[in-house]
PDB file of N, CA and C in Angstrom:
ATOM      1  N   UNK A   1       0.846  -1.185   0.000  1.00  0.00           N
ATOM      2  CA  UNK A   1       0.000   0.000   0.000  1.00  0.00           C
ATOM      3  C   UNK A   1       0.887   1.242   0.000  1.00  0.00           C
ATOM      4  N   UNK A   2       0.717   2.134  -0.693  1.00  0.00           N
ATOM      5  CA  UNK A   2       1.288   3.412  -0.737  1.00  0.00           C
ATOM      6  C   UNK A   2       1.307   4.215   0.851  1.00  0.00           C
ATOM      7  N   UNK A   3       1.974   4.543   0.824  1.00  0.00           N
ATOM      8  CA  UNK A   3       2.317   5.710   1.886  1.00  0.00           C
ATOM      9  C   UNK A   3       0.967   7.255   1.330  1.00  0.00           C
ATOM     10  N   UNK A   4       0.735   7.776   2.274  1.00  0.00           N
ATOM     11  CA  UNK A   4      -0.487   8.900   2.362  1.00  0.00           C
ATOM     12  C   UNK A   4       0.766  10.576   2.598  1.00  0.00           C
ATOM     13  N   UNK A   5       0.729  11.038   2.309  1.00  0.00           N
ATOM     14  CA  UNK A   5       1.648  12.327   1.983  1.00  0.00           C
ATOM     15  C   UNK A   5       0.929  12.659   4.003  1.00  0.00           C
ATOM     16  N   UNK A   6       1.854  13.636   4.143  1.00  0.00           N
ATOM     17  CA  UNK A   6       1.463  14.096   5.787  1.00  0.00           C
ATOM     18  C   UNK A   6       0.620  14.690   5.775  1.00  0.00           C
ATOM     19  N   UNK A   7      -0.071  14.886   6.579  1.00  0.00           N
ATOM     20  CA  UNK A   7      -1.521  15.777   6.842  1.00  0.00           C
ATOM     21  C   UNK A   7      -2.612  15.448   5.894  1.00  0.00           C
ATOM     22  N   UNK A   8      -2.745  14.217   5.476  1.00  0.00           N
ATOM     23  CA  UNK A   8      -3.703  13.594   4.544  1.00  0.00           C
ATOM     24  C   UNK A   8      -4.853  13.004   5.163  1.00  0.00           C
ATOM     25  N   UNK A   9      -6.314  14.008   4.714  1.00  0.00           N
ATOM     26  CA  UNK A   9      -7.263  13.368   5.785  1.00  0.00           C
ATOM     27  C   UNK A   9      -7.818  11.918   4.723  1.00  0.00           C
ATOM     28  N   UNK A  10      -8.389  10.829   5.276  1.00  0.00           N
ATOM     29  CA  UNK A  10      -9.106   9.671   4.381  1.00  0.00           C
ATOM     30  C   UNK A  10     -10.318   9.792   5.616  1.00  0.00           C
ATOM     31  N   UNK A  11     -11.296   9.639   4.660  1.00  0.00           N
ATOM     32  CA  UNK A  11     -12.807   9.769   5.044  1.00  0.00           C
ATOM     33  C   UNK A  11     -13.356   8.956   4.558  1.00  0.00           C
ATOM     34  N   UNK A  12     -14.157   7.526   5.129  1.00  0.00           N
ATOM     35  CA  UNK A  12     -15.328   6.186   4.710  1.00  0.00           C
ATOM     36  C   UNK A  12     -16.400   7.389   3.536  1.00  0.00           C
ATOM     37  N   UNK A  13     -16.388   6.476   2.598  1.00  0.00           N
ATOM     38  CA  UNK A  13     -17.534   7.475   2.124  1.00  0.00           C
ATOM     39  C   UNK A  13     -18.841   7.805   2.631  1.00  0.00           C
ATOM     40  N   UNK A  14     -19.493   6.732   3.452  1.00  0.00           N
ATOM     41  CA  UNK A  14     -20.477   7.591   4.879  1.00  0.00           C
ATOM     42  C   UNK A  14     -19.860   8.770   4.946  1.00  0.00           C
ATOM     43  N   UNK A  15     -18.410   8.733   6.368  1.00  0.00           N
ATOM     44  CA  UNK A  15     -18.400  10.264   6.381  1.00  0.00           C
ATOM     45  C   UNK A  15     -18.241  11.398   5.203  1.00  0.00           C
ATOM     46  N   UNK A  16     -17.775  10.837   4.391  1.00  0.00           N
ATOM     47  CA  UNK A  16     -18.085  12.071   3.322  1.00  0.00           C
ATOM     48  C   UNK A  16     -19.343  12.647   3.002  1.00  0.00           C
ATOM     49  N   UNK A  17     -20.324  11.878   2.812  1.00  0.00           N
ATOM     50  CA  UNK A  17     -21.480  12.075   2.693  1.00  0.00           C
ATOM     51  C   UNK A  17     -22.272  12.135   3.544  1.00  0.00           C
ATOM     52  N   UNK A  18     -21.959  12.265   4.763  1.00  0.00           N
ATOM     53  CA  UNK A  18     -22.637  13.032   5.939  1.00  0.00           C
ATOM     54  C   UNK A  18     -21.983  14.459   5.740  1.00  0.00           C
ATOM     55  N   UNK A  19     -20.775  14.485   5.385  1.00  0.00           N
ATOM     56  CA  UNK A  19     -19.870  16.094   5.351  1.00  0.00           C
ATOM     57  C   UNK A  19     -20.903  16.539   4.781  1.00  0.00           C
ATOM     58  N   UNK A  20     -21.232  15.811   3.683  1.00  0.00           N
ATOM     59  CA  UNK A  20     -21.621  16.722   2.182  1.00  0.00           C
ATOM     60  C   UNK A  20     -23.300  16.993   2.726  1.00  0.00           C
ATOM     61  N   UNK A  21     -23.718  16.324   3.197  1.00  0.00           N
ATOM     62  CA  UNK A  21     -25.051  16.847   3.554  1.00  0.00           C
ATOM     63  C   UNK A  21     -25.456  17.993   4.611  1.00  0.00           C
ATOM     64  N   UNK A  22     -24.117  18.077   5.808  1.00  0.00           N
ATOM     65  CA  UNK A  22     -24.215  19.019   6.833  1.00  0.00           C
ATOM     66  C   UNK A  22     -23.732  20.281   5.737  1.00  0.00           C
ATOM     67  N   UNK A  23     -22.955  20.092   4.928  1.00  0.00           N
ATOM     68  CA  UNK A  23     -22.532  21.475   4.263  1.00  0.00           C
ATOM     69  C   UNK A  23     -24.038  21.925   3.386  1.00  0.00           C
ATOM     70  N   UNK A  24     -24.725  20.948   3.140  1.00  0.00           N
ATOM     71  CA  UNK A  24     -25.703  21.370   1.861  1.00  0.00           C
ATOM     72  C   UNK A  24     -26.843  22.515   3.283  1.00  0.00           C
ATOM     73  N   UNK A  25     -26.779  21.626   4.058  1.00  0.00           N
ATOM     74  CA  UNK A  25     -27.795  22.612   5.567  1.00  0.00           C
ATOM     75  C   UNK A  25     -27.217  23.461   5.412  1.00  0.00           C
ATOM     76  N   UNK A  26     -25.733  23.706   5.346  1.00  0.00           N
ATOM     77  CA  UNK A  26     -25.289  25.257   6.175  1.00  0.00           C
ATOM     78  C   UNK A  26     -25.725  25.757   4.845  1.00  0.00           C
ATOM     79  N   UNK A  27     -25.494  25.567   3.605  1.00  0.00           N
ATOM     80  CA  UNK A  27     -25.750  26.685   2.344  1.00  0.00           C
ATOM     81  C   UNK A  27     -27.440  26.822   2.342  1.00  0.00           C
ATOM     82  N   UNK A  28     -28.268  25.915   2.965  1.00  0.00           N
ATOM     83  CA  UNK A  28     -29.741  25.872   2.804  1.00  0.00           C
ATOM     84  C   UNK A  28     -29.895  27.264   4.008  1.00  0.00           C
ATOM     85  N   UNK A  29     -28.896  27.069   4.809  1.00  0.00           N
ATOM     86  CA  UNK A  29     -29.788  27.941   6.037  1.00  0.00           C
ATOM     87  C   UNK A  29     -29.272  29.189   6.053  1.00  0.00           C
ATOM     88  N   UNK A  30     -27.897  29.507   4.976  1.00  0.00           N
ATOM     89  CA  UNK A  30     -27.774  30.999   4.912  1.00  0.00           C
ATOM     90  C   UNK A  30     -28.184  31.414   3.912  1.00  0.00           C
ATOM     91  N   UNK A  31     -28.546  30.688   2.719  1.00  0.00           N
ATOM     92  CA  UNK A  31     -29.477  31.402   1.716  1.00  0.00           C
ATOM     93  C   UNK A  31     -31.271  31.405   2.326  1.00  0.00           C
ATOM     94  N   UNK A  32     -31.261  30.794   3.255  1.00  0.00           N
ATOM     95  CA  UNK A  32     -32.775  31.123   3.685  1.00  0.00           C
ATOM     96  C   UNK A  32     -32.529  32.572   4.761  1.00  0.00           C
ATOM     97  N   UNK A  33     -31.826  32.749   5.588  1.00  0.00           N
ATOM     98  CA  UNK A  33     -31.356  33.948   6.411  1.00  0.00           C
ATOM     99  C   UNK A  33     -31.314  35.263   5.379  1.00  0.00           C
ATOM    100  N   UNK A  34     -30.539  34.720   4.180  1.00  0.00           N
ATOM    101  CA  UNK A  34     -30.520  35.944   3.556  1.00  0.00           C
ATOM    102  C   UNK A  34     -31.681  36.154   2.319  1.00  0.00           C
ATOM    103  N   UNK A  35     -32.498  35.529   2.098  1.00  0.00           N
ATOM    104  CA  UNK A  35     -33.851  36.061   1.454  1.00  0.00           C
ATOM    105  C   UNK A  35     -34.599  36.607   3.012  1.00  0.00           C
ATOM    106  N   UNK A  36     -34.564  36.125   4.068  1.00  0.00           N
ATOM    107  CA  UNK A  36     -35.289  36.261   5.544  1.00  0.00           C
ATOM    108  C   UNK A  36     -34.845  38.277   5.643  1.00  0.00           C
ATOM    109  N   UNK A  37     -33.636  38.422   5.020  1.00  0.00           N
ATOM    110  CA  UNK A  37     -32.939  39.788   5.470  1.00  0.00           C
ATOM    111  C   UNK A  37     -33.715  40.439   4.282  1.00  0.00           C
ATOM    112  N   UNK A  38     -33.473  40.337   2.940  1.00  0.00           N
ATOM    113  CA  UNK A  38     -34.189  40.751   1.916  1.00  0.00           C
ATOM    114  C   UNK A  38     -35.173  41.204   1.968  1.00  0.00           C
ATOM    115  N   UNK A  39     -36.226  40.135   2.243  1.00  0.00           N
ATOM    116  CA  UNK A  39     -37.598  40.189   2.492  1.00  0.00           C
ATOM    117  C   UNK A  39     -38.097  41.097   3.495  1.00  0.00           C
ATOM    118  N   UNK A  40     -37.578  41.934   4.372  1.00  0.00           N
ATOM    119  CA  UNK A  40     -37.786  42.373   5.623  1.00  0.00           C
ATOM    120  C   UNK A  40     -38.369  41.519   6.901  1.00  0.00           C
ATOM    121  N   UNK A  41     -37.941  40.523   6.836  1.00  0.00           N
ATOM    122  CA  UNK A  41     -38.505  39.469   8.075  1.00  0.00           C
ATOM    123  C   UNK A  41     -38.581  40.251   8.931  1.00  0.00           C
ATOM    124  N   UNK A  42     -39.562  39.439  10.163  1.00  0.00           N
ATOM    125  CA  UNK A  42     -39.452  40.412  11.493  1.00  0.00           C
ATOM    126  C   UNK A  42     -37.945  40.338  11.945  1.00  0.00           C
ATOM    127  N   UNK A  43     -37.325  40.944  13.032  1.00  0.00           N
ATOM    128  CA  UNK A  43     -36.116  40.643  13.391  1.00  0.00           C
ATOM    129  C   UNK A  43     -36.004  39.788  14.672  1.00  0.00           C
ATOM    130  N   UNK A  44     -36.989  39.203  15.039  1.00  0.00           N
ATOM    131  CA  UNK A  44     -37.178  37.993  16.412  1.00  0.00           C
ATOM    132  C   UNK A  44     -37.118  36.679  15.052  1.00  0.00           C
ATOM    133  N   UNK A  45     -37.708  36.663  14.038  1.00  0.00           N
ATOM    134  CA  UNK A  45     -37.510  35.410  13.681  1.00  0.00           C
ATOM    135  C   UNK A  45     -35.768  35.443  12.672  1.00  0.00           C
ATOM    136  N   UNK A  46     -35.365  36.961  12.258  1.00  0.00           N
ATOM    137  CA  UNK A  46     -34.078  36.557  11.449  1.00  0.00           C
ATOM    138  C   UNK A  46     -32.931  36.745  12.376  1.00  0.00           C
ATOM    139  N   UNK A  47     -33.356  36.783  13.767  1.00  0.00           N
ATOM    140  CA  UNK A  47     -32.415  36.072  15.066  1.00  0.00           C
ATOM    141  C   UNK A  47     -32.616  34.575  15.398  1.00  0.00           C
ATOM    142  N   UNK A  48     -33.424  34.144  15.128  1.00  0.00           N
ATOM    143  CA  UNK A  48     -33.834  32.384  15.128  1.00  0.00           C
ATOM    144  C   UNK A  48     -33.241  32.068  13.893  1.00  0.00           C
ATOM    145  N   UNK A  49     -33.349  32.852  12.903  1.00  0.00           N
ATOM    146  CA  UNK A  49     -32.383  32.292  11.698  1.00  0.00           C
ATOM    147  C   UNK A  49     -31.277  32.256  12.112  1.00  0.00           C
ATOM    148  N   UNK A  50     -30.770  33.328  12.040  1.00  0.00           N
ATOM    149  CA  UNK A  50     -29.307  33.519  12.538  1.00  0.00           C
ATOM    150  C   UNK A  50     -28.971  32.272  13.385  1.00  0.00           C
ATOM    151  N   UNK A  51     -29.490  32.153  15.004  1.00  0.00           N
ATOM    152  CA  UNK A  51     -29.135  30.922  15.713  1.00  0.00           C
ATOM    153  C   UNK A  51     -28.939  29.266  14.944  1.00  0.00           C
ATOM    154  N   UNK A  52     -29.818  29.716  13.965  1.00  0.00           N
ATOM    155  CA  UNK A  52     -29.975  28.208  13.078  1.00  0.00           C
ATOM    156  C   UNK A  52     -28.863  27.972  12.128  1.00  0.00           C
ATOM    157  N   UNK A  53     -28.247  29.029  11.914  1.00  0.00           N
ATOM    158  CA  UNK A  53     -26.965  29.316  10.872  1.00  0.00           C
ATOM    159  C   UNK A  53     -25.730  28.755  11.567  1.00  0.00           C
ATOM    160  N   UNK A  54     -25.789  29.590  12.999  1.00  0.00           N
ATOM    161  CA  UNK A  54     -24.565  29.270  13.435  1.00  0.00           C
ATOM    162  C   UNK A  54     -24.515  27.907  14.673  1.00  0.00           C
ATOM    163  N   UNK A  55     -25.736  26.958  14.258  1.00  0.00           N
ATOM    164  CA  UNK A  55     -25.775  25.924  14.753  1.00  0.00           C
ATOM    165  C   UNK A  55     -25.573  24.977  13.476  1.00  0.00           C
ATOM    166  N   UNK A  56     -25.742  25.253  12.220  1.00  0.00           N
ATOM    167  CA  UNK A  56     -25.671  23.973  11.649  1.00  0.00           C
ATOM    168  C   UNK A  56     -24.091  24.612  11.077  1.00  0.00           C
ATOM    169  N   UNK A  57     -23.724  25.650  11.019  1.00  0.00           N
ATOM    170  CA  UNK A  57     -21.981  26.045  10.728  1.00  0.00           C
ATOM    171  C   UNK A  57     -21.063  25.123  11.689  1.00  0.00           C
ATOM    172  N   UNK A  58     -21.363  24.874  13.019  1.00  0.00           N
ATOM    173  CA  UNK A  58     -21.267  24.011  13.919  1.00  0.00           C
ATOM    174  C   UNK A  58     -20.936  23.085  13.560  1.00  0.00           C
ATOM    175  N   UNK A  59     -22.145  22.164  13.256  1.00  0.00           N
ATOM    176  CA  UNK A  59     -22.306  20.997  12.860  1.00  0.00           C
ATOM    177  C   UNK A  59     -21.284  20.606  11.395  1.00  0.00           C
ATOM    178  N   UNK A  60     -21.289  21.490  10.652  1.00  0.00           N
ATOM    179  CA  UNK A  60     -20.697  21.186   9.028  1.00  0.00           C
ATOM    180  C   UNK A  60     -19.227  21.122   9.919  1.00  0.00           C
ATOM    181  N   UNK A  61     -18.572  21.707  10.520  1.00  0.00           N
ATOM    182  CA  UNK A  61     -17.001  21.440  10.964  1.00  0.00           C
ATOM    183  C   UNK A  61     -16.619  21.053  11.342  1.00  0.00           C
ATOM    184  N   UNK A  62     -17.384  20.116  11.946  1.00  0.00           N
ATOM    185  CA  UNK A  62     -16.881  18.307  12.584  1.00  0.00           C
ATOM    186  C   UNK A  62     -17.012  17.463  11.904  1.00  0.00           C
ATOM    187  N   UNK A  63     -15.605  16.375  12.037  1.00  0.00           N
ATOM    188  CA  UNK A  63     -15.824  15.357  10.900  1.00  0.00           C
ATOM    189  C   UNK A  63     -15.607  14.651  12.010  1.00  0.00           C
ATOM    190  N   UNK A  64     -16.858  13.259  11.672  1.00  0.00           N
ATOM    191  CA  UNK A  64     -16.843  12.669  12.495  1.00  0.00           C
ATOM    192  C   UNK A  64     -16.275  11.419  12.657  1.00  0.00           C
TER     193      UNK A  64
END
């Protein structure tokens, strides 16, 4: 088997495709925040957005 160059991450393709789905949330939940800003949302719910942004940003940066 080949040697892996240093700092080489290998990911089961599960985890890849859990990556790839927590990243598809984070792009779902800041393009919904930012039509929410557009739109003039109230600003109690584009603070619940917001919280929802920087909970699934969270989530997308752990590999598990």
């Amino acid at each position: 088997m080949q040697d892996l160059p240093e700092g080489t991450v290998v990911l089961t393709e599960t985890e890849s495709a859990d990556l790839m789905d927590r990243m598809f949330q984070l792009r779902c939940a800041c393009e919904d925040l930012d039509t929410a800003i557009a739109e003039g949302e109230d600003p109690a719910e584009v603070a619940r957005m917001s919280a929802d942004l920087v909970a699934a940003a969270r989530r997308a940066e752990r590999l598990r």
